[in-house]
C-alpha atoms as a PDB file:
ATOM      1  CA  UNK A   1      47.684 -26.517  30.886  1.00  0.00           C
ATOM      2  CA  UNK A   2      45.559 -29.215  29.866  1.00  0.00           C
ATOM      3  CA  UNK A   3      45.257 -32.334  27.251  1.00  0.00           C
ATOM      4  CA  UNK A   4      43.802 -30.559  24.368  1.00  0.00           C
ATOM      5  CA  UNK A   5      46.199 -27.587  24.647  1.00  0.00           C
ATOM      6  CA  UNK A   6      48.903 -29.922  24.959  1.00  0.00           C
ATOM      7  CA  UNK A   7      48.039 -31.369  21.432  1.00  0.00           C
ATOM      8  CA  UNK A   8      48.087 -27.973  20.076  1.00  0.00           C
ATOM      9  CA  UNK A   9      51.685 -27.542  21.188  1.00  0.00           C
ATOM     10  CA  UNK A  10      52.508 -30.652  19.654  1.00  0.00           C
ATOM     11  CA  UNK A  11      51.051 -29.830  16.111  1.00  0.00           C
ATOM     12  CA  UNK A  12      53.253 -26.661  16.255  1.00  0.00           C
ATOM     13  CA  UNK A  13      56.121 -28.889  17.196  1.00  0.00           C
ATOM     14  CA  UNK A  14      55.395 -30.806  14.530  1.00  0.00           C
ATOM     15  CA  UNK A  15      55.741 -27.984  11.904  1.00  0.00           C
ATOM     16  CA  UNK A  16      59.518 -27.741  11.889  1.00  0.00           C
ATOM     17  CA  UNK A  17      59.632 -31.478  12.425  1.00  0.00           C
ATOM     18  CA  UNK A  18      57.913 -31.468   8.795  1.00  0.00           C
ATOM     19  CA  UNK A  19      59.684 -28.992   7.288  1.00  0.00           C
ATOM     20  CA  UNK A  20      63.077 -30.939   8.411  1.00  0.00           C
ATOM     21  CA  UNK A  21      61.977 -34.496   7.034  1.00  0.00           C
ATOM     22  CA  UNK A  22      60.651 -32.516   3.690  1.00  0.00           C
ATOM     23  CA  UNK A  23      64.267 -31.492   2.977  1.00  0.00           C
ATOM     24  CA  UNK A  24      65.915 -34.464   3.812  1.00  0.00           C
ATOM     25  CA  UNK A  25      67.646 -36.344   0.954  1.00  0.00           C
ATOM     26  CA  UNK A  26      66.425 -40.167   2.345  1.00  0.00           C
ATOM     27  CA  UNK A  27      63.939 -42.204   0.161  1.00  0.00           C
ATOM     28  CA  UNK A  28      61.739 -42.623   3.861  1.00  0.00           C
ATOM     29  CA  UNK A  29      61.730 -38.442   4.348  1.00  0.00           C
ATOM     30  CA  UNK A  30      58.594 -37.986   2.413  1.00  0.00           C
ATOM     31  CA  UNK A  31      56.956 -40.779   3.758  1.00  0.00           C
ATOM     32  CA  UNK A  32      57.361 -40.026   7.321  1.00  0.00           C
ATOM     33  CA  UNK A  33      56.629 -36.533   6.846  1.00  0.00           C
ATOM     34  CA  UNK A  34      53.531 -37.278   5.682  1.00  0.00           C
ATOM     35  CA  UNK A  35      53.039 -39.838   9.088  1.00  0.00           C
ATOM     36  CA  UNK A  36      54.068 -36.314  10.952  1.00  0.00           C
ATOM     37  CA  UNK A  37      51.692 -34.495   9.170  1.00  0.00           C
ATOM     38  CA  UNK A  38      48.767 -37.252   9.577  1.00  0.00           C
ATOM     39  CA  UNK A  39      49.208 -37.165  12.818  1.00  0.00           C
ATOM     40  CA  UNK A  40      48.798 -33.414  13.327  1.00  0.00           C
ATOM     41  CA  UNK A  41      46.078 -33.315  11.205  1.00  0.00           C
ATOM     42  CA  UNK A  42      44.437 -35.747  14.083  1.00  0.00           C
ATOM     43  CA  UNK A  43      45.649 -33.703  16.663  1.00  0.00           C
ATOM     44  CA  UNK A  44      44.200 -30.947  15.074  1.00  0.00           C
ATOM     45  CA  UNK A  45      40.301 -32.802  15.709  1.00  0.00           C
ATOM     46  CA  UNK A  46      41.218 -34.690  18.766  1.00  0.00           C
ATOM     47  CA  UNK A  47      42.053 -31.302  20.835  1.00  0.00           C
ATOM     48  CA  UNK A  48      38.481 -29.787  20.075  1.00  0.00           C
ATOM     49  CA  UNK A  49      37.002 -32.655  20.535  1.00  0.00           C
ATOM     50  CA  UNK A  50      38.716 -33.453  23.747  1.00  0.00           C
ATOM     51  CA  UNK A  51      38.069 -29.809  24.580  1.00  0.00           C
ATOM     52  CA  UNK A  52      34.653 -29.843  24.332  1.00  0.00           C
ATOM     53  CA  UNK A  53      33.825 -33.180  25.724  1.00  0.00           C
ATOM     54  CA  UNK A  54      35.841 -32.788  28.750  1.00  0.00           C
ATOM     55  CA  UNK A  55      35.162 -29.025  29.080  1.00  0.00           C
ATOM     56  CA  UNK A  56      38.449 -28.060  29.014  1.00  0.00           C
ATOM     57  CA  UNK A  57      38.126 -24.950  26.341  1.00  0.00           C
ATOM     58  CA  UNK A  58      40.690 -21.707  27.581  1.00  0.00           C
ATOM     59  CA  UNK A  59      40.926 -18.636  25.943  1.00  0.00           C
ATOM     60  CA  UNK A  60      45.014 -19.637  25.741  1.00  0.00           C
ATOM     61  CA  UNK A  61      43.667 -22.587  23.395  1.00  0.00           C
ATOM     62  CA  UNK A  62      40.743 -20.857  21.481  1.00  0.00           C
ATOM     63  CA  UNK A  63      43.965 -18.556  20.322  1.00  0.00           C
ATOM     64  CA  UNK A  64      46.464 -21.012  19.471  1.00  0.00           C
ATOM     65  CA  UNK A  65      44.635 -23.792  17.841  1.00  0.00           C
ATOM     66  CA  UNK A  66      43.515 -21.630  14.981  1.00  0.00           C
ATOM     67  CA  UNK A  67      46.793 -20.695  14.854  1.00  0.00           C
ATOM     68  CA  UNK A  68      48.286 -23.991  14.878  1.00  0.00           C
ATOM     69  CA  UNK A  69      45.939 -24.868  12.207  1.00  0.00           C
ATOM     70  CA  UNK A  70      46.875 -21.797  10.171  1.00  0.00           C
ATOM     71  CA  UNK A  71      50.485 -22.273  10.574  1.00  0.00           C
ATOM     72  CA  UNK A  72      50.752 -25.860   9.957  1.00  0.00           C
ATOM     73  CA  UNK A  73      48.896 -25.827   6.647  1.00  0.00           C
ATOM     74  CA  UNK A  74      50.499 -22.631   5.174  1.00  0.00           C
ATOM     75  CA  UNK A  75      53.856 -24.126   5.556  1.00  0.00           C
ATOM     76  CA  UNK A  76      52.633 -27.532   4.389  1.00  0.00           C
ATOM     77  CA  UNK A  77      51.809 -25.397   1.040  1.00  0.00           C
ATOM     78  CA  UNK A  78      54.291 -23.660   0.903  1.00  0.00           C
ATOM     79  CA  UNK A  79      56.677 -26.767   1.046  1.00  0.00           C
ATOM     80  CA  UNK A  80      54.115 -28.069  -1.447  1.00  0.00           C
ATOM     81  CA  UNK A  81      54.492 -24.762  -3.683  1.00  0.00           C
ATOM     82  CA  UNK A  82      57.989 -25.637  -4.149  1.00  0.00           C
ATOM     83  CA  UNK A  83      57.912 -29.439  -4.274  1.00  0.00           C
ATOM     84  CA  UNK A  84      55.408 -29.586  -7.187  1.00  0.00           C
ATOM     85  CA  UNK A  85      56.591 -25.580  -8.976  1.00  0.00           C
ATOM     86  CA  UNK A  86      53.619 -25.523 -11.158  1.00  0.00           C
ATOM     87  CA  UNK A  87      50.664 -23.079 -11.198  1.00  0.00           C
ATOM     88  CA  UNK A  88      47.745 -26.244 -11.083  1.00  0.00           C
ATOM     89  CA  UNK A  89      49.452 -26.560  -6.995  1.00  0.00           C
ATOM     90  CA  UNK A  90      50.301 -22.837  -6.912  1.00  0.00           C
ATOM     91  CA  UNK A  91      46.552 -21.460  -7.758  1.00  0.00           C
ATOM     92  CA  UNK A  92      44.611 -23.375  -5.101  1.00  0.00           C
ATOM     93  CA  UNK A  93      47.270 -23.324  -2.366  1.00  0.00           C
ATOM     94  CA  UNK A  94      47.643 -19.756  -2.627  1.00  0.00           C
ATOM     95  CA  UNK A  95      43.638 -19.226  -2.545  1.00  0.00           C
ATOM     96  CA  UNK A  96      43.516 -21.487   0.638  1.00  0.00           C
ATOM     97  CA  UNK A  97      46.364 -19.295   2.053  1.00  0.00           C
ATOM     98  CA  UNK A  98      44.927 -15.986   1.023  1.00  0.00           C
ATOM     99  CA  UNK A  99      40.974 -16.986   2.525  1.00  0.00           C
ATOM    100  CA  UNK A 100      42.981 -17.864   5.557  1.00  0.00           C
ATOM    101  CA  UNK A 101      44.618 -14.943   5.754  1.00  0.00           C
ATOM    102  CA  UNK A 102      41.123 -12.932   5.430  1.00  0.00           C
ATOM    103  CA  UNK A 103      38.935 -14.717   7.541  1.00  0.00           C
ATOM    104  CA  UNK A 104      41.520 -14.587  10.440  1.00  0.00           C
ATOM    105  CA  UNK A 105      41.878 -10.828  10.201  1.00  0.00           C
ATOM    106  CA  UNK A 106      38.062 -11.413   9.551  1.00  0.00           C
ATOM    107  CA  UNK A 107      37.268 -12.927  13.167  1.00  0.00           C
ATOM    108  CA  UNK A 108      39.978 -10.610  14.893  1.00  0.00           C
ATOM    109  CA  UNK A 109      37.999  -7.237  13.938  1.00  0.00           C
ATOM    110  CA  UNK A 110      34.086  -8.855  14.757  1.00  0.00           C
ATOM    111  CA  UNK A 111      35.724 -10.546  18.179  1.00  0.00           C
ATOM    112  CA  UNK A 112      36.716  -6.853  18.871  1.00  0.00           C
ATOM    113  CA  UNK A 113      33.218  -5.594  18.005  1.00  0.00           C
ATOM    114  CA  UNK A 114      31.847  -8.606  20.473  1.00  0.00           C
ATOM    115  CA  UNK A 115      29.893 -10.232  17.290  1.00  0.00           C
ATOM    116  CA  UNK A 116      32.371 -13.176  16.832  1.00  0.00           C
ATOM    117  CA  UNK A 117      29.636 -15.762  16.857  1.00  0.00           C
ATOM    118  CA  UNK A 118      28.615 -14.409  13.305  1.00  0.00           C
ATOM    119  CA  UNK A 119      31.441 -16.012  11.644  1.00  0.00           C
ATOM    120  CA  UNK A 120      31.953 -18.824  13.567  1.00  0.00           C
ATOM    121  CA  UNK A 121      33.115 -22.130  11.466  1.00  0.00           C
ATOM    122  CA  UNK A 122      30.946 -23.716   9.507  1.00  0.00           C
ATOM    123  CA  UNK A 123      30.065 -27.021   8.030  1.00  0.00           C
ATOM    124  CA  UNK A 124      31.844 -26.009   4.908  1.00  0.00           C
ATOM    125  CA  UNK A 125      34.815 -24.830   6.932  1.00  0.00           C
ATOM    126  CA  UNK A 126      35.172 -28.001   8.428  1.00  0.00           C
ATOM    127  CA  UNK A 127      34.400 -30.185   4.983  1.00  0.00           C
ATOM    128  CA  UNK A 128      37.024 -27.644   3.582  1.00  0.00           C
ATOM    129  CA  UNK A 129      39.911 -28.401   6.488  1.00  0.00           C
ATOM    130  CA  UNK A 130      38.926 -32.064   5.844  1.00  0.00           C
ATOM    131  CA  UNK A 131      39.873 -32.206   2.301  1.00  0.00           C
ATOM    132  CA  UNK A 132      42.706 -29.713   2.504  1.00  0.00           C
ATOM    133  CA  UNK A 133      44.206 -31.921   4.822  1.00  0.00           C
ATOM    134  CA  UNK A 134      43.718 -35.202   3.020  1.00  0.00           C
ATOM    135  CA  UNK A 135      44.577 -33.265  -0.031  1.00  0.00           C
ATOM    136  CA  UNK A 136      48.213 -32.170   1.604  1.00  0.00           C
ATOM    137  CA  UNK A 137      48.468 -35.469   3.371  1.00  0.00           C
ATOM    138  CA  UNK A 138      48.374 -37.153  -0.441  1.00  0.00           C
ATOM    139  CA  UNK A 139      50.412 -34.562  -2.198  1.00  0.00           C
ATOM    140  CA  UNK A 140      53.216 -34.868   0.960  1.00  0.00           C
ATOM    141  CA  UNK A 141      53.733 -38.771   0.855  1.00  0.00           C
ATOM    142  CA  UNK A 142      53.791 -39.120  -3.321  1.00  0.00           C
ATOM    143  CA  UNK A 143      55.552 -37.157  -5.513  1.00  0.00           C
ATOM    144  CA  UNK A 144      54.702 -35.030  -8.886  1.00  0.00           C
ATOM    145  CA  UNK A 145      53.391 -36.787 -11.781  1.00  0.00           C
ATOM    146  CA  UNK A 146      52.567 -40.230  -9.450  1.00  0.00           C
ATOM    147  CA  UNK A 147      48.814 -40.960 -10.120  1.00  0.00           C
ATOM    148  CA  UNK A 148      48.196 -40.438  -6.463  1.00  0.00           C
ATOM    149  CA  UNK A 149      49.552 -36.881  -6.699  1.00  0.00           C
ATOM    150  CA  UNK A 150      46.949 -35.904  -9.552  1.00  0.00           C
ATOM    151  CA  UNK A 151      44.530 -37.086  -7.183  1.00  0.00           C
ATOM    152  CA  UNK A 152      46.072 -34.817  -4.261  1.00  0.00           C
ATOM    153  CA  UNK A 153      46.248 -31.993  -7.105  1.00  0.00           C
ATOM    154  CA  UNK A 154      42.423 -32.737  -7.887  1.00  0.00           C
ATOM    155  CA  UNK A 155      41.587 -33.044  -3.769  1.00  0.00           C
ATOM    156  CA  UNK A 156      43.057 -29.317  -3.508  1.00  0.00           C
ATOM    157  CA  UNK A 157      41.375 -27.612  -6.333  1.00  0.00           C
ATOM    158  CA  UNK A 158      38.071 -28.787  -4.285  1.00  0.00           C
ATOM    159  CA  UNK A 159      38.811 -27.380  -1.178  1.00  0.00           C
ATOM    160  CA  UNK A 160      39.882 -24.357  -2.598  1.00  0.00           C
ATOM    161  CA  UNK A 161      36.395 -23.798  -3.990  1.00  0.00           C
ATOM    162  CA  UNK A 162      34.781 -24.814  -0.846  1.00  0.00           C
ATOM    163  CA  UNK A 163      37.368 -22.165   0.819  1.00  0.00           C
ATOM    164  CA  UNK A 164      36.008 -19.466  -1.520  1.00  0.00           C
ATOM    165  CA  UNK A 165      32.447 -20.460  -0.974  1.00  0.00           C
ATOM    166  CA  UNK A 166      33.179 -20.051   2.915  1.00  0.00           C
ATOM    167  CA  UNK A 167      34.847 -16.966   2.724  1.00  0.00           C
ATOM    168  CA  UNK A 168      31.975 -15.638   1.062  1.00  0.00           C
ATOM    169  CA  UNK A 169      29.428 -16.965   3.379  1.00  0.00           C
ATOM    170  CA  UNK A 170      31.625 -15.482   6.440  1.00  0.00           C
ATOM    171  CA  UNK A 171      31.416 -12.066   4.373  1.00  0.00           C
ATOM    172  CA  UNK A 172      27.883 -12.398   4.311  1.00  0.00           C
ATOM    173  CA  UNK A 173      27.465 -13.107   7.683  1.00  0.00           C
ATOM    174  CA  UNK A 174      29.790 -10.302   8.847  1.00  0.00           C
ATOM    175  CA  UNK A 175      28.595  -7.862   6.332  1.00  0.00           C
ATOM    176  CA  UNK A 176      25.947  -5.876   7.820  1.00  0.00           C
ATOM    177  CA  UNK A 177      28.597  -5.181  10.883  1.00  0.00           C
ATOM    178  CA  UNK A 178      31.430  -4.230   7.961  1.00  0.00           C
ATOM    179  CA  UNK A 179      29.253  -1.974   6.212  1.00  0.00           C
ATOM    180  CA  UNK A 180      27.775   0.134   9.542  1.00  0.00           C
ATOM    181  CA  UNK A 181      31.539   0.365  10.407  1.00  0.00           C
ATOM    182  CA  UNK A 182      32.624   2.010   6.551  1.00  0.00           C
END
């Protein structure tokens, strides 16, 4: 066990900690859910980071920090899916969910055919987590209809279309390995 795996274990500690402070009826709930969720989201940098600079990368936390990642901001939209119950949230949380989804199951089948490195993550997949997270991090701390919510609203709808755009460059890049294997 080492410092960067030990910050993945803490964003997936943080999850129900989120989901908890989301449902409680106190005017600070929101707010400090969104503090929880900030600092995941740094967690979420910090461990590769760390990782990488002090050469601490295990296969134990190459498996759980996508996962961790995955987790945390499905249930963030999910939450967020409820919160806001309108299809201008629904539509881009559920396409962020969905690419997740494919691109996971995506990785899983080229890692088994030992060509993982063709869909490793991209610039776009990182811009993409970027704004998805400042995007949940807005729509989290203020409420529907507050002008800082449109702007959460607005922040989604753009990293949905980067999410589509890197799905489709991951199908590219995996597609001459998906078609020899029809």
């Amino acid at each position: 066990m080492n410092i960067p795996n030990i910050l993945t274990l803490i964003r997936i500690a943080f999850i129900p900690l989120l989901v908890v402070l989301f449902y409680l009826p106190f005017s600070w709930s929101m707010p400090l859910a969104a503090v929880f969720f900030a600092l995941a989201s740094i967690t979420d940098w910090l461990d590769g980071y760390l990782a990488r600079r002090w050469n601490q990368s295990t296969p134990f936390g190459a498996f759980l920090d996508p996962v961790a990642d995955k987790l945390m901001v499905a249930i963030a939209l999910a939450l967020l899916i409820e919160r806001f119950d309108t299809w201008f949230l629904t539509l881009p949380a559920l396409v962020i969910i969905g690419r997740e989804i494919v691109i996971s199951a995506l990785r899983e089948w080229m890692a088994e055919m030992g060509k993982r490195a063709s869909v490793a993550v991209s610039w776009i997949g990182k811009l993409k987590t970027t704004l998805q997270m400042v995007a949940i991090l807005i729509l989290i701390a203020f409420p529907p209809g507050h002008t800082f919510a449109f702007l959460g609203v607005a922040t989604l709808f753009v990293a949905a279309a980067l999410t589509l755009w890197s799905m489709i460059q991951y199908l590219r890049a995996a597609w001459p390995h998906l078609s020899r294997s029809m």
